[in-house]
PDB file of N, CA and C in Angstrom:
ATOM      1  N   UNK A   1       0.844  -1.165   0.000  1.00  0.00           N
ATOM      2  CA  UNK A   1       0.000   0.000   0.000  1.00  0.00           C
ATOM      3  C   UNK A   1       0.896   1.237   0.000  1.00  0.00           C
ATOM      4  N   UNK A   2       0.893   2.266  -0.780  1.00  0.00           N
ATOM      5  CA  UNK A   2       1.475   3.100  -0.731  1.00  0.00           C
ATOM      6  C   UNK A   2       1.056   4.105   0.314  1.00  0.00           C
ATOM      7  N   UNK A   3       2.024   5.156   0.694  1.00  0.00           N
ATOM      8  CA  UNK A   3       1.760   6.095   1.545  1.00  0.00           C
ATOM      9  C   UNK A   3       0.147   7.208   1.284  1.00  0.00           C
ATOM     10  N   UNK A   4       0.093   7.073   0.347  1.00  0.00           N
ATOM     11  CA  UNK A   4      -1.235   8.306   0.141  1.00  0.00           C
ATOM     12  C   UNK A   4      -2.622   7.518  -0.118  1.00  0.00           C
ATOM     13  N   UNK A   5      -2.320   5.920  -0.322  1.00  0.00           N
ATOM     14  CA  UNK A   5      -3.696   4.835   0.049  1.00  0.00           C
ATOM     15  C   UNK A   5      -3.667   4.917   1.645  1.00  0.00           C
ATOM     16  N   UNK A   6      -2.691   5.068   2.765  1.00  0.00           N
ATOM     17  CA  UNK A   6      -3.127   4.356   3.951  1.00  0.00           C
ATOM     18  C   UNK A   6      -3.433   6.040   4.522  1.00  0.00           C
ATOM     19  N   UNK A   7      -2.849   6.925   4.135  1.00  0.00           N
ATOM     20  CA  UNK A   7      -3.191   8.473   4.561  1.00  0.00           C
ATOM     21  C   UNK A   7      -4.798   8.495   4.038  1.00  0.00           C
ATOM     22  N   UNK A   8      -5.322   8.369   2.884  1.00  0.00           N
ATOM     23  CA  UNK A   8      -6.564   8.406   2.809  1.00  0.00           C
ATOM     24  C   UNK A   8      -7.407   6.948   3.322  1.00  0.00           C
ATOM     25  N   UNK A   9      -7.085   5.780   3.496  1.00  0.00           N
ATOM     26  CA  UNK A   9      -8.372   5.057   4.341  1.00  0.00           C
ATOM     27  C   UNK A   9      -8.026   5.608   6.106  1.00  0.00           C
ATOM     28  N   UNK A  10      -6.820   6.171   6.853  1.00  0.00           N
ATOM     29  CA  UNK A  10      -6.700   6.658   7.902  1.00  0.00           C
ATOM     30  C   UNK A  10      -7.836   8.198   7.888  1.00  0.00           C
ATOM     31  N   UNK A  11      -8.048   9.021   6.818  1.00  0.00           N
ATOM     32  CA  UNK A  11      -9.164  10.174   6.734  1.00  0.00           C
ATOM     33  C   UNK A  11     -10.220   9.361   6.635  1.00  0.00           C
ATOM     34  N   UNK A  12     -10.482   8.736   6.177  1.00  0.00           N
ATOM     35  CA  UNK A  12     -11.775   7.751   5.923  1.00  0.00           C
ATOM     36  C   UNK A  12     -12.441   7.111   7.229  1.00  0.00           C
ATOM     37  N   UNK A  13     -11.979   6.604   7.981  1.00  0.00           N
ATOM     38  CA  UNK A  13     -12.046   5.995   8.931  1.00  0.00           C
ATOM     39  C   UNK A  13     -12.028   7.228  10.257  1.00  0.00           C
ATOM     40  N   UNK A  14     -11.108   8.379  10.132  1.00  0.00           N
ATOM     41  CA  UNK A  14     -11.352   9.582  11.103  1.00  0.00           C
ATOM     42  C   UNK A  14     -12.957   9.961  11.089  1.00  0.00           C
ATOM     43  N   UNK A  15     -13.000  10.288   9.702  1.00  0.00           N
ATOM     44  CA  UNK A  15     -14.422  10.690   9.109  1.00  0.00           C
ATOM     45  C   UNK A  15     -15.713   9.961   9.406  1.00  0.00           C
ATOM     46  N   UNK A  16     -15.541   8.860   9.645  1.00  0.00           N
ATOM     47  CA  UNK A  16     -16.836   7.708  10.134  1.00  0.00           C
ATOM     48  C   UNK A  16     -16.862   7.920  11.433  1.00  0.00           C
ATOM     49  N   UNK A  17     -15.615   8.119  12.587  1.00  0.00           N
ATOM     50  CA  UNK A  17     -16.391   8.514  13.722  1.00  0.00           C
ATOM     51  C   UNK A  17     -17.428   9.333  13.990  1.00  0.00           C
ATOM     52  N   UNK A  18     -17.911  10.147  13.255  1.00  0.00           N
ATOM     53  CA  UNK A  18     -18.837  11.165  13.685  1.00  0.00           C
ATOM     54  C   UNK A  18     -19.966  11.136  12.828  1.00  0.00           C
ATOM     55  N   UNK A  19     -20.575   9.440  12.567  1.00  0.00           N
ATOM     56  CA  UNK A  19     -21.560   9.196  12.237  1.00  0.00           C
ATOM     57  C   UNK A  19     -22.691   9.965  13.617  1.00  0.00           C
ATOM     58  N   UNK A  20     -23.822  10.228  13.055  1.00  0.00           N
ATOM     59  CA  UNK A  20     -24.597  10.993  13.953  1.00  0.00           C
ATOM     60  C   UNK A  20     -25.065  10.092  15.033  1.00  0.00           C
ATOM     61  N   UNK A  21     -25.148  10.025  16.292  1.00  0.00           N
ATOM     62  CA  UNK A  21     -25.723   9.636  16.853  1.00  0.00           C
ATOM     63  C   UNK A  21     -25.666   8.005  17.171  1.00  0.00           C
ATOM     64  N   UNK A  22     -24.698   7.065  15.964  1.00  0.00           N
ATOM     65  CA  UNK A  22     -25.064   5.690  16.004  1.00  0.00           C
ATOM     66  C   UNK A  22     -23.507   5.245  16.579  1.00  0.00           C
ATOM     67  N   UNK A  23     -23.622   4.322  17.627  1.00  0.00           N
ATOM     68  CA  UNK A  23     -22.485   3.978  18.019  1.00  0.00           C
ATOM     69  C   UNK A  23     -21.920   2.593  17.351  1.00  0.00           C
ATOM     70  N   UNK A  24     -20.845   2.514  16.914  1.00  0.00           N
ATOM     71  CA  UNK A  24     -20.567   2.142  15.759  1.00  0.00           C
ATOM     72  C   UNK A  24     -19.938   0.790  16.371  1.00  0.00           C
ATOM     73  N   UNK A  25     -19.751   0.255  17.305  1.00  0.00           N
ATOM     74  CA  UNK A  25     -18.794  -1.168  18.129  1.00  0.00           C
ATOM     75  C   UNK A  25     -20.259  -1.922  18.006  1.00  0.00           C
ATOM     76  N   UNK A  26     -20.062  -2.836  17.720  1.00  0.00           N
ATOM     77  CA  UNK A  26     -21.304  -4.118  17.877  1.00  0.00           C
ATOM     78  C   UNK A  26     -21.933  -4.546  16.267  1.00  0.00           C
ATOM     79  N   UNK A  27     -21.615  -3.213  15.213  1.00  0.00           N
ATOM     80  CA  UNK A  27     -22.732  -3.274  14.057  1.00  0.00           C
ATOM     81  C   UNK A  27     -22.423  -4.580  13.299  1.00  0.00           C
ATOM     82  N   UNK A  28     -22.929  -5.248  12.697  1.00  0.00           N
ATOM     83  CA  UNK A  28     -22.311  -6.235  11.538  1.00  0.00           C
ATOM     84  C   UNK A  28     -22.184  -5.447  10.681  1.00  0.00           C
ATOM     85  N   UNK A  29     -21.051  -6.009   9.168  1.00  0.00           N
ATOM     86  CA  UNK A  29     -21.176  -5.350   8.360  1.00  0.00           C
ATOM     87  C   UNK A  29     -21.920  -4.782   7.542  1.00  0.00           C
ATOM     88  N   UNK A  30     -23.254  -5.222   7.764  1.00  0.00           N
ATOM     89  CA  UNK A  30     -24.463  -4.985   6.914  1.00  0.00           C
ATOM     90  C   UNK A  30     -24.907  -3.496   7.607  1.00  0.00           C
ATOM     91  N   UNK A  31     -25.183  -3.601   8.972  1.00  0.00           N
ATOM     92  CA  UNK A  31     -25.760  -2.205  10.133  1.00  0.00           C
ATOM     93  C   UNK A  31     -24.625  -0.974   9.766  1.00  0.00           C
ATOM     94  N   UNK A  32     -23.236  -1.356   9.702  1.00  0.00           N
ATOM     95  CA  UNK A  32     -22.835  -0.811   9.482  1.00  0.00           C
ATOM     96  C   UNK A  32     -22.401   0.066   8.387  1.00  0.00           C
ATOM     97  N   UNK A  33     -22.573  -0.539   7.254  1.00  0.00           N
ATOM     98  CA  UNK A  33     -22.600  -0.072   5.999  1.00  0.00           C
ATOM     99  C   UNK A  33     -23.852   0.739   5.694  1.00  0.00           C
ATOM    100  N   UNK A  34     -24.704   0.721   6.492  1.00  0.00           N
ATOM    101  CA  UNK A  34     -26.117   1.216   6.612  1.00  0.00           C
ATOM    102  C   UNK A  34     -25.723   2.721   7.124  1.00  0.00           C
ATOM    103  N   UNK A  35     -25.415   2.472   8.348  1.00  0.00           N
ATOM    104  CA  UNK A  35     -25.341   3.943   9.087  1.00  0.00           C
ATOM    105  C   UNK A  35     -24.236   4.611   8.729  1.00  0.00           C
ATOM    106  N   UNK A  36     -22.689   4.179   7.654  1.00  0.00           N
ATOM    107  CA  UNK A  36     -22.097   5.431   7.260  1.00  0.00           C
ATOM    108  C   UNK A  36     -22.536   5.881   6.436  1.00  0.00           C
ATOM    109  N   UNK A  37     -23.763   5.336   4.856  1.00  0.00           N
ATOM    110  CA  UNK A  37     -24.204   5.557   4.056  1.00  0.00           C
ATOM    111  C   UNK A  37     -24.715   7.036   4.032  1.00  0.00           C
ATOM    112  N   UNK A  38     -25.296   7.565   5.257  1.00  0.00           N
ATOM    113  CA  UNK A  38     -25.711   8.296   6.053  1.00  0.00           C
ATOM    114  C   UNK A  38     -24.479   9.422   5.788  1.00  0.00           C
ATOM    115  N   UNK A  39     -23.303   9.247   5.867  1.00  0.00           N
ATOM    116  CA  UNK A  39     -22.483  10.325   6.374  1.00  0.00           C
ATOM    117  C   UNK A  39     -21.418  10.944   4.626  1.00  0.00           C
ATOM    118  N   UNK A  40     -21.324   9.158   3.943  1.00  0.00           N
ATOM    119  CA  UNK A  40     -20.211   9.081   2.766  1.00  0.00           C
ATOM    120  C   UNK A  40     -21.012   8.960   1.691  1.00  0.00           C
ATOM    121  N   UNK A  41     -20.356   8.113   0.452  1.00  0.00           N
ATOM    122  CA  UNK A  41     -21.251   7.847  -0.396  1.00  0.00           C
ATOM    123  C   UNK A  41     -20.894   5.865  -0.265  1.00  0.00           C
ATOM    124  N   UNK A  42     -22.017   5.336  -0.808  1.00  0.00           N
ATOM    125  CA  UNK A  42     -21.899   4.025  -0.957  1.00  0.00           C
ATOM    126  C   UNK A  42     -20.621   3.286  -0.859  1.00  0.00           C
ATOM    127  N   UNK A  43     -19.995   3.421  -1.841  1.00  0.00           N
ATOM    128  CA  UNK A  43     -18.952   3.116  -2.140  1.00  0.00           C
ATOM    129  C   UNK A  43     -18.053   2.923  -0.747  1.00  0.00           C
ATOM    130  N   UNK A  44     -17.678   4.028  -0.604  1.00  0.00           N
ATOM    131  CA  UNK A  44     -16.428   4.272   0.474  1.00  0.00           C
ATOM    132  C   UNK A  44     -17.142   3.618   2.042  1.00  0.00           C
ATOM    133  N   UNK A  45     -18.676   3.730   1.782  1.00  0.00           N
ATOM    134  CA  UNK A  45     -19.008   3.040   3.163  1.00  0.00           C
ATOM    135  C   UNK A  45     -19.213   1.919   3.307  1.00  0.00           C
ATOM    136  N   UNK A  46     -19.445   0.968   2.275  1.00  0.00           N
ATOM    137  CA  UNK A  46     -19.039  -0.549   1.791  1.00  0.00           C
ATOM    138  C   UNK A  46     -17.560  -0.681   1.679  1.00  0.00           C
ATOM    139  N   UNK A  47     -16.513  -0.376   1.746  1.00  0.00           N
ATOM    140  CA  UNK A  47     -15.350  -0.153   1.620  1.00  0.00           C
ATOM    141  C   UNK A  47     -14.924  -0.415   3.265  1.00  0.00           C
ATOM    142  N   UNK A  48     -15.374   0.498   4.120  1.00  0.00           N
ATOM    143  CA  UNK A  48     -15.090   0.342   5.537  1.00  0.00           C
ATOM    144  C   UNK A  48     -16.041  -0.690   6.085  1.00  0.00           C
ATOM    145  N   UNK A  49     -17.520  -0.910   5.642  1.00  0.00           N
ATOM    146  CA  UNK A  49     -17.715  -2.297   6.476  1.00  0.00           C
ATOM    147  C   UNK A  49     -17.330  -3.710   5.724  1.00  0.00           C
ATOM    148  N   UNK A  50     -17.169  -3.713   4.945  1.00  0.00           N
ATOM    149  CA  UNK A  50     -16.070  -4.951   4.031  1.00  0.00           C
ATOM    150  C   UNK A  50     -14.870  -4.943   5.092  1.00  0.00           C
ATOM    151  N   UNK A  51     -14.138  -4.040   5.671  1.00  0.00           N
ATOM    152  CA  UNK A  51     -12.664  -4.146   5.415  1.00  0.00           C
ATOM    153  C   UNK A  51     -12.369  -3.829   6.958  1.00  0.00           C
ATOM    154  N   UNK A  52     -13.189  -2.824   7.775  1.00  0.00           N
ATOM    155  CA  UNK A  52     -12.944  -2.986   9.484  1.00  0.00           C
ATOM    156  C   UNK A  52     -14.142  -3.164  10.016  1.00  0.00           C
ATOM    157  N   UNK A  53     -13.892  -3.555  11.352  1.00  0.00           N
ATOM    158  CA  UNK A  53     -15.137  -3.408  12.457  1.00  0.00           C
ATOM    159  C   UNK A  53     -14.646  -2.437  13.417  1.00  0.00           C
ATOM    160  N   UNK A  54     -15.465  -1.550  13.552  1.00  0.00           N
ATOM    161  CA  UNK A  54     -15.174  -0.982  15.460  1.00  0.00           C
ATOM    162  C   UNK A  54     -15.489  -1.747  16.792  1.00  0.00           C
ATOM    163  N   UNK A  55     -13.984  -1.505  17.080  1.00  0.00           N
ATOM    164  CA  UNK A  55     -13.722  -2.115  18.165  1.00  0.00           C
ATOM    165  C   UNK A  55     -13.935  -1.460  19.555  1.00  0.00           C
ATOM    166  N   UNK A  56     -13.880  -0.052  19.707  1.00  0.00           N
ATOM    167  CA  UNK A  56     -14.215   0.697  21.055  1.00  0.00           C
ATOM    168  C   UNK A  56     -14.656   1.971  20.512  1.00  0.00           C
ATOM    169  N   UNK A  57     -15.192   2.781  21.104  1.00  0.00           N
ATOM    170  CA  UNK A  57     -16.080   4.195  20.988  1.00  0.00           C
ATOM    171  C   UNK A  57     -16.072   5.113  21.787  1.00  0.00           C
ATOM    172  N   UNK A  58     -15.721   6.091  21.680  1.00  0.00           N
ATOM    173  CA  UNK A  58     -15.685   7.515  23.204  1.00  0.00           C
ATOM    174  C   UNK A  58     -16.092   8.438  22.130  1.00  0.00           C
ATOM    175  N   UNK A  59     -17.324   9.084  23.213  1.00  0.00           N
ATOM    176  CA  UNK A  59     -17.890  10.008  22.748  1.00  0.00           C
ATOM    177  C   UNK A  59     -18.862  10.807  24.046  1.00  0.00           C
ATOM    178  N   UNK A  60     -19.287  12.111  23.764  1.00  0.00           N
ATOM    179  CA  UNK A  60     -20.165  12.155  24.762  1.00  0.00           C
ATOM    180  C   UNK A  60     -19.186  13.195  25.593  1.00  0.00           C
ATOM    181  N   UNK A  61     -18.000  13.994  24.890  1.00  0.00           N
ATOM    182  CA  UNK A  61     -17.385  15.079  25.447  1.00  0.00           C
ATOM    183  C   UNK A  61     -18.198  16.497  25.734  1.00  0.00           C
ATOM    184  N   UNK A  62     -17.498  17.300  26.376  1.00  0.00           N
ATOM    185  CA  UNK A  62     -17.765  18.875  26.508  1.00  0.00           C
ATOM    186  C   UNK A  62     -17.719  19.464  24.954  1.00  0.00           C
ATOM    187  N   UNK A  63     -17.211  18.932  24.371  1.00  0.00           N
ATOM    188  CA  UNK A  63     -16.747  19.196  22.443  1.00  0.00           C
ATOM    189  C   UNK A  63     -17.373  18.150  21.726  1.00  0.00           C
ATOM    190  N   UNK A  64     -17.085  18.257  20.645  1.00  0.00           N
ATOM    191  CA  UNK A  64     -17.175  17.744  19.473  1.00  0.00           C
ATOM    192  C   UNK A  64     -16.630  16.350  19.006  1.00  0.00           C
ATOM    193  N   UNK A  65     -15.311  16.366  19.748  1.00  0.00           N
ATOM    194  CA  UNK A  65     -14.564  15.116  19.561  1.00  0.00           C
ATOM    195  C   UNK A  65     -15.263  14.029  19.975  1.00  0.00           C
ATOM    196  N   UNK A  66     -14.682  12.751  19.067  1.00  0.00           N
ATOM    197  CA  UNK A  66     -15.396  11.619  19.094  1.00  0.00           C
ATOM    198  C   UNK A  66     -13.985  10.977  18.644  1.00  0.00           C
ATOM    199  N   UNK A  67     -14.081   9.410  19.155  1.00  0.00           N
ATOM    200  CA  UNK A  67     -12.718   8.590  18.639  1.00  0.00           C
ATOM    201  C   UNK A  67     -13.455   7.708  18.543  1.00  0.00           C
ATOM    202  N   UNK A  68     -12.862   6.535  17.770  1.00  0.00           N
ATOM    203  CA  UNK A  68     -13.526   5.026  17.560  1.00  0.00           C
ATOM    204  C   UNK A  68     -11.556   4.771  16.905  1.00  0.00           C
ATOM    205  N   UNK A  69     -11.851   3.420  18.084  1.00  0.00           N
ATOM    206  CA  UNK A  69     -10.597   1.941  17.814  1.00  0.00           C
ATOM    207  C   UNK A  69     -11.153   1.596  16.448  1.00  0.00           C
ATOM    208  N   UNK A  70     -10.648   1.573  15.556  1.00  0.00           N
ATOM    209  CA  UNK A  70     -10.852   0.517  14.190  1.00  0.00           C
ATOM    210  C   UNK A  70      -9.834  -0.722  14.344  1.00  0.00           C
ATOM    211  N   UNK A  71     -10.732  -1.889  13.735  1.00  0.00           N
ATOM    212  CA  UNK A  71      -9.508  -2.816  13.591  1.00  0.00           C
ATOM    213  C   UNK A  71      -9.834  -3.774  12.014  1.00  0.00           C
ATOM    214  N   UNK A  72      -8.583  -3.571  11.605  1.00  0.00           N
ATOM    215  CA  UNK A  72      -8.430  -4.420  10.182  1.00  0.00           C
ATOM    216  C   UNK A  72      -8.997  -5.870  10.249  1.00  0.00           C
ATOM    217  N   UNK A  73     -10.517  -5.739   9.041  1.00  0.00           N
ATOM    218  CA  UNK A  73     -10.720  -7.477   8.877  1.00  0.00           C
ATOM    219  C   UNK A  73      -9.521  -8.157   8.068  1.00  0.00           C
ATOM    220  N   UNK A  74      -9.493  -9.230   8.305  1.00  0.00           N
ATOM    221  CA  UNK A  74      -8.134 -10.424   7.585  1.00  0.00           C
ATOM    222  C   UNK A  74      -9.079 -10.278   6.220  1.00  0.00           C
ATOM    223  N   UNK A  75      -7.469  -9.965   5.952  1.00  0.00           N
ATOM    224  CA  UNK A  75      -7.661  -9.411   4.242  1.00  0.00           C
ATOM    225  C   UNK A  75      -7.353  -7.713   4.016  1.00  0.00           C
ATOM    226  N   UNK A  76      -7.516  -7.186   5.015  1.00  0.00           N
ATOM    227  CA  UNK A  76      -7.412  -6.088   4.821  1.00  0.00           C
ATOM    228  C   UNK A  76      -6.421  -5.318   3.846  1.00  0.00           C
ATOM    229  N   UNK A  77      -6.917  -4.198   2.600  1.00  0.00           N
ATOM    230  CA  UNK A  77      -5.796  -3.977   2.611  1.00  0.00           C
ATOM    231  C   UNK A  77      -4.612  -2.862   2.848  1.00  0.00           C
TER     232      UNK A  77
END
């Protein structure tokens, strides 16, 4: 993978934390591909539930910030 594929699925994956409202650890890939649809376009949100699951979630600050653990499905690339 070159440097400017893993810099853009690392924006990609920043960018899905702040799906509205849906906490993103538990979804299958199907729930999940559902609720970024919501935020991306198809593509790129079939792209992240194909390829990670969330693994942990913090949210619920004085701000804006939101984090989510991603972790690579086998195969990932």
């Amino acid at each position: 993978m070159t440097l400017i594929n893993a810099a853009y699925i690392r924006a990609l994956l920043a960018d899905a934390c702040y799906v509205d409202d849906t906490p993103l650890t538990g979804l299958t890939s199907k729930k999940l591909k559902k609720a970024l649809t919501d935020r991306m376009t198809h593509p790129l949100a079939e792209f992240i539930s194909n390829n990670f699951t969330a693994v942990s979630q913090a949210s619920g600050y004085d701000s804006s910030f939101e984090a989510t653990v991603w972790q690579g499905n086998a195969g990932t690339p």
